[in-house]
Protein backbone atom coordinates (compact mmCIF):
# COMPACT_ATOMS: atom_id res chain seq x y z
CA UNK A 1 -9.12 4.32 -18.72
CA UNK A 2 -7.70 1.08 -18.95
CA UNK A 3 -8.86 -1.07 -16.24
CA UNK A 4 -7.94 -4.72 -17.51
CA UNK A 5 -4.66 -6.87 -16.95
CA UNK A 6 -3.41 -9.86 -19.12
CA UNK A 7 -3.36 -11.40 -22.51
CA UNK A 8 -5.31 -14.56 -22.51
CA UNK A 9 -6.00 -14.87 -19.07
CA UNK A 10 -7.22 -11.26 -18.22
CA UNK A 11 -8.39 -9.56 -14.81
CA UNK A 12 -11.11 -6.18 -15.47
CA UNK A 13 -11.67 -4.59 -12.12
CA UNK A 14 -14.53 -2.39 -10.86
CA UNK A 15 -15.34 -0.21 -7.92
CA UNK A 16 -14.17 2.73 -5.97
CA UNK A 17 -13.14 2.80 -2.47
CA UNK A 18 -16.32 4.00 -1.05
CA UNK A 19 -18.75 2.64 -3.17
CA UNK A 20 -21.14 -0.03 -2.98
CA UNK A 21 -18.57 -2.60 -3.81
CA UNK A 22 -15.33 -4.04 -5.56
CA UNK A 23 -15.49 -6.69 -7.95
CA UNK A 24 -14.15 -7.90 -11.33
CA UNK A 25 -14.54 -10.21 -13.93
CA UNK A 26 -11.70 -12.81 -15.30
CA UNK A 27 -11.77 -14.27 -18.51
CA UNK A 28 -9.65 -16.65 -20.16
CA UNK A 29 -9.90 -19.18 -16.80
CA UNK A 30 -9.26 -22.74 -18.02
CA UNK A 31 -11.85 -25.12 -17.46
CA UNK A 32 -12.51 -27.81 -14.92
CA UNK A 33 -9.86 -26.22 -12.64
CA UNK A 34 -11.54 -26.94 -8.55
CA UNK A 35 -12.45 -24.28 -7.03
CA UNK A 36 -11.74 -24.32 -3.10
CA UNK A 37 -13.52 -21.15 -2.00
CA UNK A 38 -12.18 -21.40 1.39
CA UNK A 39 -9.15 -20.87 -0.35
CA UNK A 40 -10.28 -17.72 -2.26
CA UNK A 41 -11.38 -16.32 1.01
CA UNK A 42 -8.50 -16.88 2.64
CA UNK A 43 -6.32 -14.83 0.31
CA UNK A 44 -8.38 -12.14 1.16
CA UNK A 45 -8.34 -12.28 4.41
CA UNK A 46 -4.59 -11.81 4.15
CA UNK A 47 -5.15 -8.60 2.10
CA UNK A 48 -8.00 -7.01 4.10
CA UNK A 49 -7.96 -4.14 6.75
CA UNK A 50 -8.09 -4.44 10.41
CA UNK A 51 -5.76 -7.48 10.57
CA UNK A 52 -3.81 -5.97 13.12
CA UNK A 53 -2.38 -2.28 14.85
CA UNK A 54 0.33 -2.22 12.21
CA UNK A 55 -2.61 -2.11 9.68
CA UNK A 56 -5.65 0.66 9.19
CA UNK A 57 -8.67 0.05 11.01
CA UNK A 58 -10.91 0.16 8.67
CA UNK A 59 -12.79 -3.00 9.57
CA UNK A 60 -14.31 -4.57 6.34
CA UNK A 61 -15.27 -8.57 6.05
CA UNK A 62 -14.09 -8.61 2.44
CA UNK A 63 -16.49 -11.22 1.75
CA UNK A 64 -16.49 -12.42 -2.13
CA UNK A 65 -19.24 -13.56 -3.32
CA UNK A 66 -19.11 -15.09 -6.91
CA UNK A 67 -21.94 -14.83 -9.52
CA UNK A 68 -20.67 -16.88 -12.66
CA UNK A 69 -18.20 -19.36 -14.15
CA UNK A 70 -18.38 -21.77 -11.23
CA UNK A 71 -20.75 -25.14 -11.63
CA UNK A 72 -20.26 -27.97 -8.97
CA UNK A 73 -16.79 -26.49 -7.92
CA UNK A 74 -15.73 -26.64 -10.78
CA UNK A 75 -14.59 -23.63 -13.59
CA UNK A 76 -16.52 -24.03 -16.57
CA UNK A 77 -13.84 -21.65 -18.95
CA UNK A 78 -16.50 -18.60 -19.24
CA UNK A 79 -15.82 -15.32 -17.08
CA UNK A 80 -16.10 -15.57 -13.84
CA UNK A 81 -18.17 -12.42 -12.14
CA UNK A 82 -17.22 -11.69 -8.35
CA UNK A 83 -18.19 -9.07 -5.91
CA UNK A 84 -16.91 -8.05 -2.78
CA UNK A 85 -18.85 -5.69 -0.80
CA UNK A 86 -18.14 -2.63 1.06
CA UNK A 87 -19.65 -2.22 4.54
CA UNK A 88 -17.61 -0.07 6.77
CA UNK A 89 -17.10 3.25 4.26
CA UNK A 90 -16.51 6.62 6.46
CA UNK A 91 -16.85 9.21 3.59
CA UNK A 92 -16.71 12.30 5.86
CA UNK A 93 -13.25 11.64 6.89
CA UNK A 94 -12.71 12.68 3.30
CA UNK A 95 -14.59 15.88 3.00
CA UNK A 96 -12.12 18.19 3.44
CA UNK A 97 -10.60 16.83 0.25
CA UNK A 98 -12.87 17.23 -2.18
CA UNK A 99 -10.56 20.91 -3.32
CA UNK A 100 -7.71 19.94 -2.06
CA UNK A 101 -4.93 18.02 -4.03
CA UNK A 102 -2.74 15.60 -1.25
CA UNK A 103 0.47 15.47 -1.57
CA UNK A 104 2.08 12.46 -3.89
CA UNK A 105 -1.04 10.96 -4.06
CA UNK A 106 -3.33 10.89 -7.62
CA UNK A 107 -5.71 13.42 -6.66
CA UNK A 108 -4.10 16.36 -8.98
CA UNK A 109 -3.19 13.95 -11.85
CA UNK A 110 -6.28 12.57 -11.97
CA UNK A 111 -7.98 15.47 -11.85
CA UNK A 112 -6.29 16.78 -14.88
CA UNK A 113 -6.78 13.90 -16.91
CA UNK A 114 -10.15 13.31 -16.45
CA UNK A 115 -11.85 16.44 -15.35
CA UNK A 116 -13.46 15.23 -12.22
CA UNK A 117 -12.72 12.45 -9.46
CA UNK A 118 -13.76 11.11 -6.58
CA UNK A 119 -12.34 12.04 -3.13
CA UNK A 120 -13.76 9.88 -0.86
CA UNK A 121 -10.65 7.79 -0.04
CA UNK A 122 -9.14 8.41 -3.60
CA UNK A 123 -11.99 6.15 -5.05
CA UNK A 124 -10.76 4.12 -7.84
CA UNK A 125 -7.31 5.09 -7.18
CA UNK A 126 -7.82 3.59 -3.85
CA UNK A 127 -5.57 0.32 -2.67
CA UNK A 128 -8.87 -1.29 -1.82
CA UNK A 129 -9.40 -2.17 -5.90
CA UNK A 130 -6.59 -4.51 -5.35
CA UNK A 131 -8.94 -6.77 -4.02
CA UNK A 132 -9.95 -8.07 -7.15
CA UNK A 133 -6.70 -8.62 -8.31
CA UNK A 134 -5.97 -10.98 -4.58
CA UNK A 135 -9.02 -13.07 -6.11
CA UNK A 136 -7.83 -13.46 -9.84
CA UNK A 137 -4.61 -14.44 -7.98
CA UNK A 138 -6.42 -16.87 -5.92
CA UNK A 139 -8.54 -18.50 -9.31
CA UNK A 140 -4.63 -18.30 -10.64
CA UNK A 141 -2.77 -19.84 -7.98
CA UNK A 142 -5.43 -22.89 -7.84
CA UNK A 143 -4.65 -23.54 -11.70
CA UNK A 144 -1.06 -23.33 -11.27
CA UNK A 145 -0.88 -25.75 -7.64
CA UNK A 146 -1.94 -28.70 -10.44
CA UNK A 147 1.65 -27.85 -12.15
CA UNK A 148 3.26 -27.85 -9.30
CA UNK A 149 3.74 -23.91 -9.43
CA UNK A 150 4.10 -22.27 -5.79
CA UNK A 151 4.45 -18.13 -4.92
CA UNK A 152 5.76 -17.38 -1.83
CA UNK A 153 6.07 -13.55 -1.23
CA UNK A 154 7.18 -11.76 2.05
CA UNK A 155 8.64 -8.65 3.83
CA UNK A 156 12.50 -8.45 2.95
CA UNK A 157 12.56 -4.75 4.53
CA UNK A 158 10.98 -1.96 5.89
CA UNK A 159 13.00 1.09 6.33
CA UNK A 160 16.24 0.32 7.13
CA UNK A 161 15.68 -3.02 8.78
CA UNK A 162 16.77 -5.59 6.09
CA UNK A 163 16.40 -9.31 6.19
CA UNK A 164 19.77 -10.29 4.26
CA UNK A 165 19.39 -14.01 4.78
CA UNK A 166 19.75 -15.43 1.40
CA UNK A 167 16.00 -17.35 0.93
CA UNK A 168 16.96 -20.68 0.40
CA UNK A 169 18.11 -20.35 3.68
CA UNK A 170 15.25 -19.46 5.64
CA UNK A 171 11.78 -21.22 6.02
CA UNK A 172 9.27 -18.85 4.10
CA UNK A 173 6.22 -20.45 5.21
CA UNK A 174 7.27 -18.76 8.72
CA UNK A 175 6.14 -15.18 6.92
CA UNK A 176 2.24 -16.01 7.74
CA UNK A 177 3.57 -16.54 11.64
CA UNK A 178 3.37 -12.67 12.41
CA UNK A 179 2.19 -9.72 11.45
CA UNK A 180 4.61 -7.81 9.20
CA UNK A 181 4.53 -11.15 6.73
CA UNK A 182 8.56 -11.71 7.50
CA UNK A 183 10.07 -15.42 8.14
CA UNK A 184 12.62 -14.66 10.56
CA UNK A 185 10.48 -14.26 13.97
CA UNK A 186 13.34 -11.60 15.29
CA UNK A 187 13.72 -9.47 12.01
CA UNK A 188 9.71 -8.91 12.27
CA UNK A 189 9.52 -7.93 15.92
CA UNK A 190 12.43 -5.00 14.76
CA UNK A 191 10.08 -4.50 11.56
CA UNK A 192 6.69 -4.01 13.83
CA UNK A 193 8.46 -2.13 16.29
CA UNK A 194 9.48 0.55 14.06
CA UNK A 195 5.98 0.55 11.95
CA UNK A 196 4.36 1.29 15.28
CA UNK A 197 6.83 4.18 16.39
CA UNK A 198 6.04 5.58 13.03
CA UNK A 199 2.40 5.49 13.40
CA UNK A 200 2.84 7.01 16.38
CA UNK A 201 4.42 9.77 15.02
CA UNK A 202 1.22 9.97 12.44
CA UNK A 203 3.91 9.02 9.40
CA UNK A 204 4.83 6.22 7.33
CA UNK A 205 7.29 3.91 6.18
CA UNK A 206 8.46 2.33 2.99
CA UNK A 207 10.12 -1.24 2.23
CA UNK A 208 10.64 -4.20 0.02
CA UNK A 209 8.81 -7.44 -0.44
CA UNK A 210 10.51 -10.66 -2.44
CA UNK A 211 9.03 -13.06 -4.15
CA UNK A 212 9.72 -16.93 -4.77
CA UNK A 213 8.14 -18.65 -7.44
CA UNK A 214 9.32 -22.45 -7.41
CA UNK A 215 8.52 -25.09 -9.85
CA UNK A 216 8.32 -22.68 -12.86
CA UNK A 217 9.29 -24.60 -16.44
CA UNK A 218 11.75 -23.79 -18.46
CA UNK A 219 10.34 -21.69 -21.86
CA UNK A 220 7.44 -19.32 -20.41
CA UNK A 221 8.53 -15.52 -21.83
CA UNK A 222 9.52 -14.03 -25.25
CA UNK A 223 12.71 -13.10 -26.19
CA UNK A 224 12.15 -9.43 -27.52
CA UNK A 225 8.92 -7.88 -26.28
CA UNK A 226 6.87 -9.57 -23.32
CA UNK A 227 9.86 -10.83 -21.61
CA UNK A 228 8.37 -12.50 -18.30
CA UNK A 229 10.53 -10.56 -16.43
CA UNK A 230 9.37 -7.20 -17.75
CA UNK A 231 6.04 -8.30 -17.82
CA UNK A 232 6.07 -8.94 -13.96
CA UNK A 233 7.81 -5.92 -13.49
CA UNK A 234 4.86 -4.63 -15.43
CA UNK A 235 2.82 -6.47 -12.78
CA UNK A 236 3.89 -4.93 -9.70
CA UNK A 237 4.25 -1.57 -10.90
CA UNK A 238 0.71 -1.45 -10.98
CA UNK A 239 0.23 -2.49 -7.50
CA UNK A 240 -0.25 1.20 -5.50
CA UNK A 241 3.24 2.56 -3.87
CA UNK A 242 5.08 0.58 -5.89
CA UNK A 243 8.60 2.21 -6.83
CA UNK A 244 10.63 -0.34 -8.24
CA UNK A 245 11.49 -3.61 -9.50
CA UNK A 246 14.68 -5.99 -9.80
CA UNK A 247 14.71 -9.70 -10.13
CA UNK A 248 18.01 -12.15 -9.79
CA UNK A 249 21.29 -10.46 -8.71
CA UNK A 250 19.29 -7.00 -9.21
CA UNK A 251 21.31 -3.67 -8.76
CA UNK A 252 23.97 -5.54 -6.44
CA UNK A 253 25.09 -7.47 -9.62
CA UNK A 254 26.03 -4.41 -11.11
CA UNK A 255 29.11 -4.14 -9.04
CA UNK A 256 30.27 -8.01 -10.50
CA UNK A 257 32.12 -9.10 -13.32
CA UNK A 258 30.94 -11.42 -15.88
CA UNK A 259 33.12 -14.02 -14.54
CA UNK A 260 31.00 -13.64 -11.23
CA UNK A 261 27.51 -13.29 -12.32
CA UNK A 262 27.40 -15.98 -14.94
CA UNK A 263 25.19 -18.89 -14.02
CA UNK A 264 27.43 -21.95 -14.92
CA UNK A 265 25.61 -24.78 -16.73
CA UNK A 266 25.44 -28.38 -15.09
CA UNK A 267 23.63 -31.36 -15.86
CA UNK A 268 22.17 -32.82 -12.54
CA UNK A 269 19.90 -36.24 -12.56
CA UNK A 270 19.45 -36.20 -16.24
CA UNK A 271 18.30 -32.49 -16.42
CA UNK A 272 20.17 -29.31 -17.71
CA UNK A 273 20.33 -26.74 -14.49
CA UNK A 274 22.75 -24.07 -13.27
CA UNK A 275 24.93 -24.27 -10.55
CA UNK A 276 23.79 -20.32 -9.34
CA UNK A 277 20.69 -18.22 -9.87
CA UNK A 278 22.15 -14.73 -10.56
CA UNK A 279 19.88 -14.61 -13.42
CA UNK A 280 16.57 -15.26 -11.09
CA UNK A 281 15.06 -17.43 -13.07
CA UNK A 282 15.06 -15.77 -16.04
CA UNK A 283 17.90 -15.70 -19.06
CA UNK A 284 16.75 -14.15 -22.36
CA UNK A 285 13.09 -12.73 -21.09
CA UNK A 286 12.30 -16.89 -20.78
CA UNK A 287 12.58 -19.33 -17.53
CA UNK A 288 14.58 -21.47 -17.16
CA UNK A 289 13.27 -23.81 -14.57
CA UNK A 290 15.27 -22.51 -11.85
CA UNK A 291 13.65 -20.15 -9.06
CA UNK A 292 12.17 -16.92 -10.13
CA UNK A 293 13.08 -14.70 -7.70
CA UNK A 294 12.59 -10.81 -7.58
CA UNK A 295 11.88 -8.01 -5.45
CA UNK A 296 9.05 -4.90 -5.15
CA UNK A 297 10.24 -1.77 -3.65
CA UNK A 298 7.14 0.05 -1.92
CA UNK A 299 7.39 3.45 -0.95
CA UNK A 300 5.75 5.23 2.26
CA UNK A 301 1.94 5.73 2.27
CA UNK A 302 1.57 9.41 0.90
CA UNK A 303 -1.22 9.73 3.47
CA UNK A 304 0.12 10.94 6.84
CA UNK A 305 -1.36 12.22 10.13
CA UNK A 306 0.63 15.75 9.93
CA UNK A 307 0.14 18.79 8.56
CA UNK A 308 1.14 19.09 5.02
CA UNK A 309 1.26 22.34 3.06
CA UNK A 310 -0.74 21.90 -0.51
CA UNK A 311 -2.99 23.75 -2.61
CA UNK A 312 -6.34 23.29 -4.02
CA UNK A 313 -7.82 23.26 -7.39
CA UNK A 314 -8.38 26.81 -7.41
CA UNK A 315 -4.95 27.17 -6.79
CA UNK A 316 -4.96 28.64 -3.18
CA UNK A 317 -2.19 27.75 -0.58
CA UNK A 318 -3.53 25.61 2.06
CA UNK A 319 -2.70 23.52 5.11
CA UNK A 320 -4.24 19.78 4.70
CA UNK A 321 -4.36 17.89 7.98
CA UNK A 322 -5.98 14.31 6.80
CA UNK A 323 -8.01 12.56 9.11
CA UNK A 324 -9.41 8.77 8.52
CA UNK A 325 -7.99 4.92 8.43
CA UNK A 326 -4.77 4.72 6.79
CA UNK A 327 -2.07 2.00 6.90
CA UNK A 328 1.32 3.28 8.23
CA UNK A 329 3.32 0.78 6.28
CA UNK A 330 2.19 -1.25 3.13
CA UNK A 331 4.17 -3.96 3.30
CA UNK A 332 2.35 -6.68 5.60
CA UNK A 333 -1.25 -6.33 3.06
CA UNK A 334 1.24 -6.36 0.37
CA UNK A 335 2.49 -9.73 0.45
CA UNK A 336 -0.85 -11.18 -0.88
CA UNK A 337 -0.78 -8.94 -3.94
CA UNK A 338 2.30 -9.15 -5.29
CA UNK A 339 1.83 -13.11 -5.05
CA UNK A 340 -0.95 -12.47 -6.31
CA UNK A 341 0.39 -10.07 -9.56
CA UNK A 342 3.09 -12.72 -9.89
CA UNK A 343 0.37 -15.29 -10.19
CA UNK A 344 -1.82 -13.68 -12.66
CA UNK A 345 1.26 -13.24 -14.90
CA UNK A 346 2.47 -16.23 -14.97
CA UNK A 347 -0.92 -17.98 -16.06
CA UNK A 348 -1.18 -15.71 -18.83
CA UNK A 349 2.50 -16.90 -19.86
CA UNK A 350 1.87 -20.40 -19.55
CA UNK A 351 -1.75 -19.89 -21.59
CA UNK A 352 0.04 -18.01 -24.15
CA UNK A 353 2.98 -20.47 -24.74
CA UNK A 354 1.50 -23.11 -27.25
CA UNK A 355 4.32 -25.28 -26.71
CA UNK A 356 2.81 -26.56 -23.03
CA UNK A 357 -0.06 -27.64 -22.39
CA UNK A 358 -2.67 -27.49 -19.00
């Protein structure tokens, strides 16, 4: 089982979902970055359970607590060690499940990989090991703020409810003002509304969440393999319910000529830029110093409140009626791991290109 991400700046996770804890170890962290803690924490608070009804209720502090690679606030460029503790598992809302497979979830696939797995809320195929990923993001967004690198993520749609306000028309620091993580306030009282009908209906719903990355240089990504736009797309198809990935003009540019989609080149206050961004960012698999800008599609949470015909592992027909703390929509938790994903990446790029320096 693979459990690491990254080339020189790597992320191995630990922990199932109703174990003692969560934790992980990065290596590759370049020394005497500052360390704001508060920071770290705060990520995670953005990730964690119980932030609101649109959320589960699983009520969990998510408190890290970091055993190595930290001196006087300071990264010393050895692995950092960091737990997060669980505190608030209910494992018998999962014992119904221990022979039976849910539907689209990883239960059956595991199982016939590995021969055994744990059903107590999907253990380490759980969404909760994300939160080691949210706090390699956080070490990675702390080393990238001193190159003036900045990841803004937030809800673009859920269901059929679609921002279509281009960004660099709308004030993406607004996304942290409610709930469902979107920037315009009326879009996201649409977007809530129709996450709680659905909960209410004990179903889910789907979306998409976009990403900005500003201040990115020109020359991070490799022309054939390890293209920094399939690596991110790598990236946030490991993030759970993920379903897709498009960056720049995306699937809409399909429909476009050449003569359309080209990004013109200009030469603005001494610098070589283009006059669109129809490539996001990215021309060749390598920046180019404009925006990076790309979109996650996340599918509905396979766990729902209704009846669901399945089978279990002794192959009998059976009706599975789930029970337990489940998010109707995971787009608002999201937010913080695909910035997070995007972050991570983009460390290991810049690490990895010897022509730039930290």
């Amino acid at each position: 089982m693979r459990n690491s991400f990254g080339h020189i700046f790597t992320i191995t996770t630990f922990g199932e979902s109703h174990g003692p804890a969560v934790g992980g170890i990065i290596d590759g962290m370049p020394a005497g970055i500052m360390v704001d803690l508060d920071f770290i924490q705060h990520e995670l608070d953005r990730r964690r359970p119980g932030q609101s009804n649109l959320t589960t209720a699983r009520k969990e502090s998510d408190t890290v607590e970091i055993l190595s690679g930290v001196f006087e606030q300071q990264t010393t460029g050895t692995p950092i060690a960091f737990l997060v503790r669980n505190s608030n598992q209910h494992s018998r809302d999962y014992s119904n499940l221990r022979d039976t497979f849910r539907p689209s979830h990883a239960d059956y696939t595991y199982q016939t990989k590995y021969g055994i797995r744990d059903h107590n809320g999907g253990g380490r195929t759980s969404a909760r090991e994300t939160i080691s990923r949210v706090v390699a993001g956080a070490f990675a967004k702390l080393a990238l703020r001193q190159l003036g690198i900045t990841i803004q993520a937030y809800t673009q749609s859920v269901g059929s409810i679609a921002l279509i306000t281009p960004y660099q028309q709308l004030d993406l620091s607004l996304a942290e003002s409610n709930a469902v993580r979107c920037p315009d306030a009326e879009m996201a009282k649409q977007m809530e509304q129709l996450i709680l009908d659905v909960k209410q209906q004990g179903d889910t719903i789907g979306g998409v969440i976009a990403c900005v990355i500003k201040g990115c240089p020109a020359g991070l990504g490799e022309p054939v393999f390890s293209k920094l736009h399939a690596d991110l797309a790598a990236a946030m198809l490991t993030i759970n319910a993920a379903k897709g990935f498009e960056y720049g003009a995306g699937f809409a540019g399909t429909t476009q000529r050449g003569s359309q989609q080209n990004d013109l080149f200009t030469v603005e206050d001494g610098k070589i830029t283009t006059k669109t961004n129809n490539s996001g960012g990215i021309q060749g698999g390598i920046s180019n110093g404009q925006d990076i800008y790309f979109r996650v599609a996340f599918k509905p949470v396979a766990t729902i409140l209704q009846p669901q015909q399945t089978v279990t592992k002794d192959l009998q027909p059976t009706t599975l009626q789930v029970q337990g703390r489940h998010d109707p929509c995971v787009l608002p938790r999201a937010v913080p791991i695909v910035e997070s994903m995007a972050a991570i990446t983009l460390l290991d790029h810049y690490l990895l290109n010897k022509t730039i320096h930290l």
